[in-house]
C-alpha atoms as a PDB file:
ATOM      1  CA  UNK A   1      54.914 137.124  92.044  1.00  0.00           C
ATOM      2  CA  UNK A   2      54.738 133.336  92.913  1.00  0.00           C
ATOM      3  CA  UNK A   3      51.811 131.870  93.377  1.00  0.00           C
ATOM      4  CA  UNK A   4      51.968 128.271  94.465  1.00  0.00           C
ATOM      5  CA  UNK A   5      49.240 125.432  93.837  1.00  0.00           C
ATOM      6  CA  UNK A   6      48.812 121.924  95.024  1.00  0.00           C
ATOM      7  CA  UNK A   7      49.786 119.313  92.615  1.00  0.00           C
ATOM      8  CA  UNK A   8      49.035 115.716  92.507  1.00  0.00           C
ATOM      9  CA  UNK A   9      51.466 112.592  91.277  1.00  0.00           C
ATOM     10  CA  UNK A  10      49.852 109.409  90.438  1.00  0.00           C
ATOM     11  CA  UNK A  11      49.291 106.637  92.876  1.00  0.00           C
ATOM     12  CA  UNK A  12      52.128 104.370  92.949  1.00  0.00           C
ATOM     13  CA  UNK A  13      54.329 106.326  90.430  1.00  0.00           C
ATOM     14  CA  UNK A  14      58.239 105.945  91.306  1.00  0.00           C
ATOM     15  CA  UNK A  15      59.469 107.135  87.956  1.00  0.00           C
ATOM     16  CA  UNK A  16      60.978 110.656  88.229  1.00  0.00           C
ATOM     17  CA  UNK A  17      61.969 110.717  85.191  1.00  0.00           C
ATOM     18  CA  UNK A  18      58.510 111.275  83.469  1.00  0.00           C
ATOM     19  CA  UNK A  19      58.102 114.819  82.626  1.00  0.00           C
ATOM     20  CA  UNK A  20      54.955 115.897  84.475  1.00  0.00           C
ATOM     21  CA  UNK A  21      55.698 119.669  84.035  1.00  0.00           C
ATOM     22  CA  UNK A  22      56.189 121.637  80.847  1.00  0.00           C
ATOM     23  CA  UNK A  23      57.787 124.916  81.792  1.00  0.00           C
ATOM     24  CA  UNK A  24      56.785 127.718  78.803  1.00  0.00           C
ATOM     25  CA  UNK A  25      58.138 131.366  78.314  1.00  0.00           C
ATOM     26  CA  UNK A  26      55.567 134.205  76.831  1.00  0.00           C
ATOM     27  CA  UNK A  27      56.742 135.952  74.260  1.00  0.00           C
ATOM     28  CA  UNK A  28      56.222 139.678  73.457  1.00  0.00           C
ATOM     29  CA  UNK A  29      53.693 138.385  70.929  1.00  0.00           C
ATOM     30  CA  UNK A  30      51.852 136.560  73.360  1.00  0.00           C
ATOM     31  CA  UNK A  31      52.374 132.779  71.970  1.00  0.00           C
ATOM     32  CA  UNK A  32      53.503 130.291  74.636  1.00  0.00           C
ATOM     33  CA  UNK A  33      57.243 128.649  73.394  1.00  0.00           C
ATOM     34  CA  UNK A  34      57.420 125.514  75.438  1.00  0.00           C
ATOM     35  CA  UNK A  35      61.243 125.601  76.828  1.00  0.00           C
ATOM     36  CA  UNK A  36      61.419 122.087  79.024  1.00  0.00           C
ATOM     37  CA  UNK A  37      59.694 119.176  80.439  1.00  0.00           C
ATOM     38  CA  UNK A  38      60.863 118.649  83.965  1.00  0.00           C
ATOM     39  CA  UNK A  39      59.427 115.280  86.411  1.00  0.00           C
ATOM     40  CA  UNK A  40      59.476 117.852  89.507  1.00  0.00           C
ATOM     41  CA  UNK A  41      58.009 121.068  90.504  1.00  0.00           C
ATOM     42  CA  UNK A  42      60.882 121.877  92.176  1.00  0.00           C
ATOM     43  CA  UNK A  43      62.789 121.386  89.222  1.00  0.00           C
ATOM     44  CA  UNK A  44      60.379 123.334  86.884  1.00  0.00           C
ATOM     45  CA  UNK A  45      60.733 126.117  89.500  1.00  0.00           C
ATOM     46  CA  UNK A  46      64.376 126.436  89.656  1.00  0.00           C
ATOM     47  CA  UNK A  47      64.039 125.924  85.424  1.00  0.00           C
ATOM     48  CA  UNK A  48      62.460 129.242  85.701  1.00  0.00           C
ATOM     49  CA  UNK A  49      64.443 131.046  87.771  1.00  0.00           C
ATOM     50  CA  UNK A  50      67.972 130.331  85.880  1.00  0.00           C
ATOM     51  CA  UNK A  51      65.873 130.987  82.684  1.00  0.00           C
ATOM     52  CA  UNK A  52      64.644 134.386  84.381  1.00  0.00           C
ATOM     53  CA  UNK A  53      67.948 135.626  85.302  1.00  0.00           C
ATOM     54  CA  UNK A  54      69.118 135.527  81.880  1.00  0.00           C
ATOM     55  CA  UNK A  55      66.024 136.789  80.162  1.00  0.00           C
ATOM     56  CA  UNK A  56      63.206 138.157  82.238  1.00  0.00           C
ATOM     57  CA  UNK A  57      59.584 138.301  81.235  1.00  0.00           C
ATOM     58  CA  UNK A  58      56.749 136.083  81.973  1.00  0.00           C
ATOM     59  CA  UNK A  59      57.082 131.702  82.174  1.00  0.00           C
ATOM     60  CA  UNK A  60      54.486 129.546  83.010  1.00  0.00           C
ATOM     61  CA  UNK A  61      54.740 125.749  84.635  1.00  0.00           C
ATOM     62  CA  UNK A  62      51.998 124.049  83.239  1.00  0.00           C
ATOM     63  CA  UNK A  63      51.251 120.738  85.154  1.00  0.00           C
ATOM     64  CA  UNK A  64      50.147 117.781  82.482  1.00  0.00           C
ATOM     65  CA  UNK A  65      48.746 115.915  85.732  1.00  0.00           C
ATOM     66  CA  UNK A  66      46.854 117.790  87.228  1.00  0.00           C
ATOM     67  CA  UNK A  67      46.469 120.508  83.769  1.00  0.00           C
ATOM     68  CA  UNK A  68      46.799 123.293  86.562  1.00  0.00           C
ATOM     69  CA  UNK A  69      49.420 126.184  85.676  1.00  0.00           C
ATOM     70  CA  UNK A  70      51.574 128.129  87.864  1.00  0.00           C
ATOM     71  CA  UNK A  71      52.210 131.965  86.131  1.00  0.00           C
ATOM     72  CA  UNK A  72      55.580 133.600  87.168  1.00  0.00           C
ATOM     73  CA  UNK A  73      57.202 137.091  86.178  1.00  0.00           C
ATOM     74  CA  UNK A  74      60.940 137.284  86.406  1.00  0.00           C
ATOM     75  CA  UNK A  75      61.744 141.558  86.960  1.00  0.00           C
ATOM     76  CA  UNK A  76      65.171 142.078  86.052  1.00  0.00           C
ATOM     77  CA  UNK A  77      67.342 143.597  89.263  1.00  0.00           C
END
């Protein structure tokens, strides 16, 4: 399930190339492994889904703007 958010860039901020969103994958145990820091959402979100088809489970976008995060699940097909 996706559930999608508003997120907010700084004012005046032409630099795509700062990561604003840390994409995370959690692990059976429950600990969050930080995989990569993408500058887009759209990015983050296609992160995920390359990540997903090779190993499902549970990633999370966590935005270090707005410190909103995004929780997907990845069901293997």
């Amino acid at each position: 399930m996706m559930v999608r958010r508003k997120t907010h860039r700084r004012r005046g901020s032409s630099d795509s190339a700062i990561p604003l969103f840390d994409v995370f994958r959690v692990a059976k145990s429950g600990r969050e492994v930080r995989l990569a820091s993408l500058p887009t959402l759209e990015g983050a979100k296609a992160r995920v889904a390359a990540l997903g088809a090779a190993e499902p489970g549970e990633y999370i976008i966590f935005s270090q703007l707005s410190l909103l995060s995004e929780s997907i699940r990845v069901e293997r097909h």
